[in-house]
C-alpha atoms as a PDB file:
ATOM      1  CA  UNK A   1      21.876-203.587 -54.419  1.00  0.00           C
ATOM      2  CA  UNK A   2      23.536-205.725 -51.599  1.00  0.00           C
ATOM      3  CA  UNK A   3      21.373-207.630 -49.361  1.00  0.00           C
ATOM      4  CA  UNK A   4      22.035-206.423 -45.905  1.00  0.00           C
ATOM      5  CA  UNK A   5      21.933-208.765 -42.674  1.00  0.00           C
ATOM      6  CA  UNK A   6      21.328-207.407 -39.627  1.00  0.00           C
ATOM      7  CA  UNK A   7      22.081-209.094 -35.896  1.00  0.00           C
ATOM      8  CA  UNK A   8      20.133-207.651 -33.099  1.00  0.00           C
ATOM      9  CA  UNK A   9      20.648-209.203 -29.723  1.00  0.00           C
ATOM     10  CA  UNK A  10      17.907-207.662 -26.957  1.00  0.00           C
ATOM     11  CA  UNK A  11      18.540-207.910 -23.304  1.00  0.00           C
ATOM     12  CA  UNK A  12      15.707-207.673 -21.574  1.00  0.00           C
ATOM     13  CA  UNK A  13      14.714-206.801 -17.231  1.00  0.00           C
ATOM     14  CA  UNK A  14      13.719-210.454 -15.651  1.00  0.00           C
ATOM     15  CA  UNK A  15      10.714-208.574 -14.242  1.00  0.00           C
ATOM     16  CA  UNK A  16       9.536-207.572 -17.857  1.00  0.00           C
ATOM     17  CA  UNK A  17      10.198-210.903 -19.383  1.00  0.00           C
ATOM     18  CA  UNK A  18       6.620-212.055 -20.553  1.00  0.00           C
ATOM     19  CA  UNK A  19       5.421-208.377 -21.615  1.00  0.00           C
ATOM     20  CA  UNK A  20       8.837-207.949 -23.983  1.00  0.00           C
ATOM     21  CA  UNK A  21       8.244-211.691 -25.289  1.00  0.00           C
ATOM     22  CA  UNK A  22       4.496-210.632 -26.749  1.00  0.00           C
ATOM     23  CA  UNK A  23       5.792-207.294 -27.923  1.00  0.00           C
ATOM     24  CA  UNK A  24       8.632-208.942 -29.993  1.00  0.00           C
ATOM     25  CA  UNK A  25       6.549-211.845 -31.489  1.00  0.00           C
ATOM     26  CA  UNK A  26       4.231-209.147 -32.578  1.00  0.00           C
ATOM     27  CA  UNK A  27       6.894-207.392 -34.521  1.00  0.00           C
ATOM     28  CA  UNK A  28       8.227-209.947 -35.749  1.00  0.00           C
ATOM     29  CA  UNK A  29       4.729-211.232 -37.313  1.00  0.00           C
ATOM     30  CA  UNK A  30       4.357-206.988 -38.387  1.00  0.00           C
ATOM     31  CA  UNK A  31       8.032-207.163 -40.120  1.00  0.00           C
ATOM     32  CA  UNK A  32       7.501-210.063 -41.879  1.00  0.00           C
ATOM     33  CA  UNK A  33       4.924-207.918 -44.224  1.00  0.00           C
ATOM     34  CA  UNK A  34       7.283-205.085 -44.622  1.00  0.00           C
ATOM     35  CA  UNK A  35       8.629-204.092 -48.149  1.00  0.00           C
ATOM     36  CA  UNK A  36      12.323-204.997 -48.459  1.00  0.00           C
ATOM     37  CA  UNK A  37      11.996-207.679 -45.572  1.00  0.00           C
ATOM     38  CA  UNK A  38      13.916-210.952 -46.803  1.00  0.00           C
ATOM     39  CA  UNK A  39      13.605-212.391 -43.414  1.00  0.00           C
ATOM     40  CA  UNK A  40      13.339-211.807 -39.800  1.00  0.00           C
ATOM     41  CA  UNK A  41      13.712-214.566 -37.931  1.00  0.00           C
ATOM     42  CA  UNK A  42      13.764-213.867 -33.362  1.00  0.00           C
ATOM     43  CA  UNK A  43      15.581-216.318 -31.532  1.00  0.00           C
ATOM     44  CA  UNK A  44      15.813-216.690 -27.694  1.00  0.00           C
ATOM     45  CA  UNK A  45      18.731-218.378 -25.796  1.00  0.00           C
ATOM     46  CA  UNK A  46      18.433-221.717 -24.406  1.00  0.00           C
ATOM     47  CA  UNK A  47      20.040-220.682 -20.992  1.00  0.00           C
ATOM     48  CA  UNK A  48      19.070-217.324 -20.054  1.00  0.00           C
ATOM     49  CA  UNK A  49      15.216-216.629 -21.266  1.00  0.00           C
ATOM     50  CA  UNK A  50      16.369-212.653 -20.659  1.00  0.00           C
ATOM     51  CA  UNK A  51      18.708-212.467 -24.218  1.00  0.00           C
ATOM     52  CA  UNK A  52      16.573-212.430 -27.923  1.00  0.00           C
ATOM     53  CA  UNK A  53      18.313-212.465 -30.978  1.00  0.00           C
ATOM     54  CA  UNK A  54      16.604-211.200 -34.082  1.00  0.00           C
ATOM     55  CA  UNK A  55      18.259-212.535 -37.457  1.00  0.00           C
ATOM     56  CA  UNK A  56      17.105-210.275 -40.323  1.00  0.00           C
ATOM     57  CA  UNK A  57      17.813-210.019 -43.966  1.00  0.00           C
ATOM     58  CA  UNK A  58      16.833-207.303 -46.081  1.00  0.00           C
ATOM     59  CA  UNK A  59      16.928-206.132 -49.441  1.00  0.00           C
ATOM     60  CA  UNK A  60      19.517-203.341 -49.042  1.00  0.00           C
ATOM     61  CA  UNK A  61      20.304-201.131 -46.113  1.00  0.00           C
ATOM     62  CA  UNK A  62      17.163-198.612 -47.455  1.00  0.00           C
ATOM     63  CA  UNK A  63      14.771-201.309 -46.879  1.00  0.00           C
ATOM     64  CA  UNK A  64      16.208-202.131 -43.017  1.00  0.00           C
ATOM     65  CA  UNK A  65      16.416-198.150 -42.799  1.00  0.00           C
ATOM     66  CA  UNK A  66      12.932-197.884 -43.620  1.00  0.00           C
ATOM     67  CA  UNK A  67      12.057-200.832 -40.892  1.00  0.00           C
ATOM     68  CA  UNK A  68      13.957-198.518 -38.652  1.00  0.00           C
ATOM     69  CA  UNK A  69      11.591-195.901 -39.039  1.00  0.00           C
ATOM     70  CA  UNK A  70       8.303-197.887 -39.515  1.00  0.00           C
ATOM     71  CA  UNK A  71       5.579-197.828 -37.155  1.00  0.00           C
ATOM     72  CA  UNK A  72       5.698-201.492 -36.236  1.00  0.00           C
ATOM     73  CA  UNK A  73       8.968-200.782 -34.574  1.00  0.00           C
ATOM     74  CA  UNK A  74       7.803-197.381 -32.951  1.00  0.00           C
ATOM     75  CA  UNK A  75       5.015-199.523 -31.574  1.00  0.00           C
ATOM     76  CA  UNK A  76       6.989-201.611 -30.557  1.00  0.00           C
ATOM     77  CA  UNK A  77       9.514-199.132 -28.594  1.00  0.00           C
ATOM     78  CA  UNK A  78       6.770-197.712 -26.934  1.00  0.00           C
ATOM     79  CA  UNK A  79       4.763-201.165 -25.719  1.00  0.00           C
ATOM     80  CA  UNK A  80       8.486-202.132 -23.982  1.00  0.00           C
ATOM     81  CA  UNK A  81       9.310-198.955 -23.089  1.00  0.00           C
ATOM     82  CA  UNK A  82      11.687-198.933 -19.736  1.00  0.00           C
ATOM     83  CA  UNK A  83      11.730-202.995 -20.144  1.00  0.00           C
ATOM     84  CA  UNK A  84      15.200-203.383 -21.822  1.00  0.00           C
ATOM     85  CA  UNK A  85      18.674-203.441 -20.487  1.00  0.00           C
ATOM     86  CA  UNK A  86      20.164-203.530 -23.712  1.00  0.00           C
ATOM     87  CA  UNK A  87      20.218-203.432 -27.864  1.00  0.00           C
ATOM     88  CA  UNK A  88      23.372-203.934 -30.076  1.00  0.00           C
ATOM     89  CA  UNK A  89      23.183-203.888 -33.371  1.00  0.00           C
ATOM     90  CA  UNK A  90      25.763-205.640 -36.180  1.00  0.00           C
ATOM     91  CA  UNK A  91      24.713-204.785 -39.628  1.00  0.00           C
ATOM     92  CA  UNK A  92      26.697-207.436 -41.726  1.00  0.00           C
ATOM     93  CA  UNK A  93      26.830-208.969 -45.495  1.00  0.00           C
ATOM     94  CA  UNK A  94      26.968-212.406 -46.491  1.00  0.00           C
ATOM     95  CA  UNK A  95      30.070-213.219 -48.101  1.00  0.00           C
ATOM     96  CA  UNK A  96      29.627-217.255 -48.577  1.00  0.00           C
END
């Protein structure tokens, strides 16, 4: 099986800021215990507190599937619901 990457960059409303922040450190503590889950790593940028970046590896595009469905992430969705502007998703492989 390929390993599959996965870039997720999270835009979140100004006003929702602080409740997104504890929702996503949750899940990412939550997805660090799921099967398949290489890592999962959630960055925020240095000049605008509003954009996350969530750097995840995974054991093959069944595992990040399965994180897809989980109930970590469905808990999640609902604890932020209406506090994101935006999600885009890159699913990529290492090729170094």
């Amino acid at each position: 099986m390929t390993q599959l990457t996965i870039a997720a960059n999270i835009i979140v409303k100004k006003d929702k800021l602080e409740r997104v922040t504890t929702a996503l450190l949750k899940l990412t503590a939550a997805t660090r215990t799921e099967q398949g889950c290489i890592n999962y790593t959630l960055h925020q940028d240095n000049d605008d507190a509003t954009h996350f970046l969530f750097f995840e590896t995974w054991e093959s595009r069944e595992a990040w599937q399965a994180h897809m469905n989980h109930q970590n992430l469905k808990s999640y969705k609902a604890a932020t619901a209406g506090c994101i502007e935006s999600v885009s998703l890159n699913e990529m492989t290492d090729i170094s």
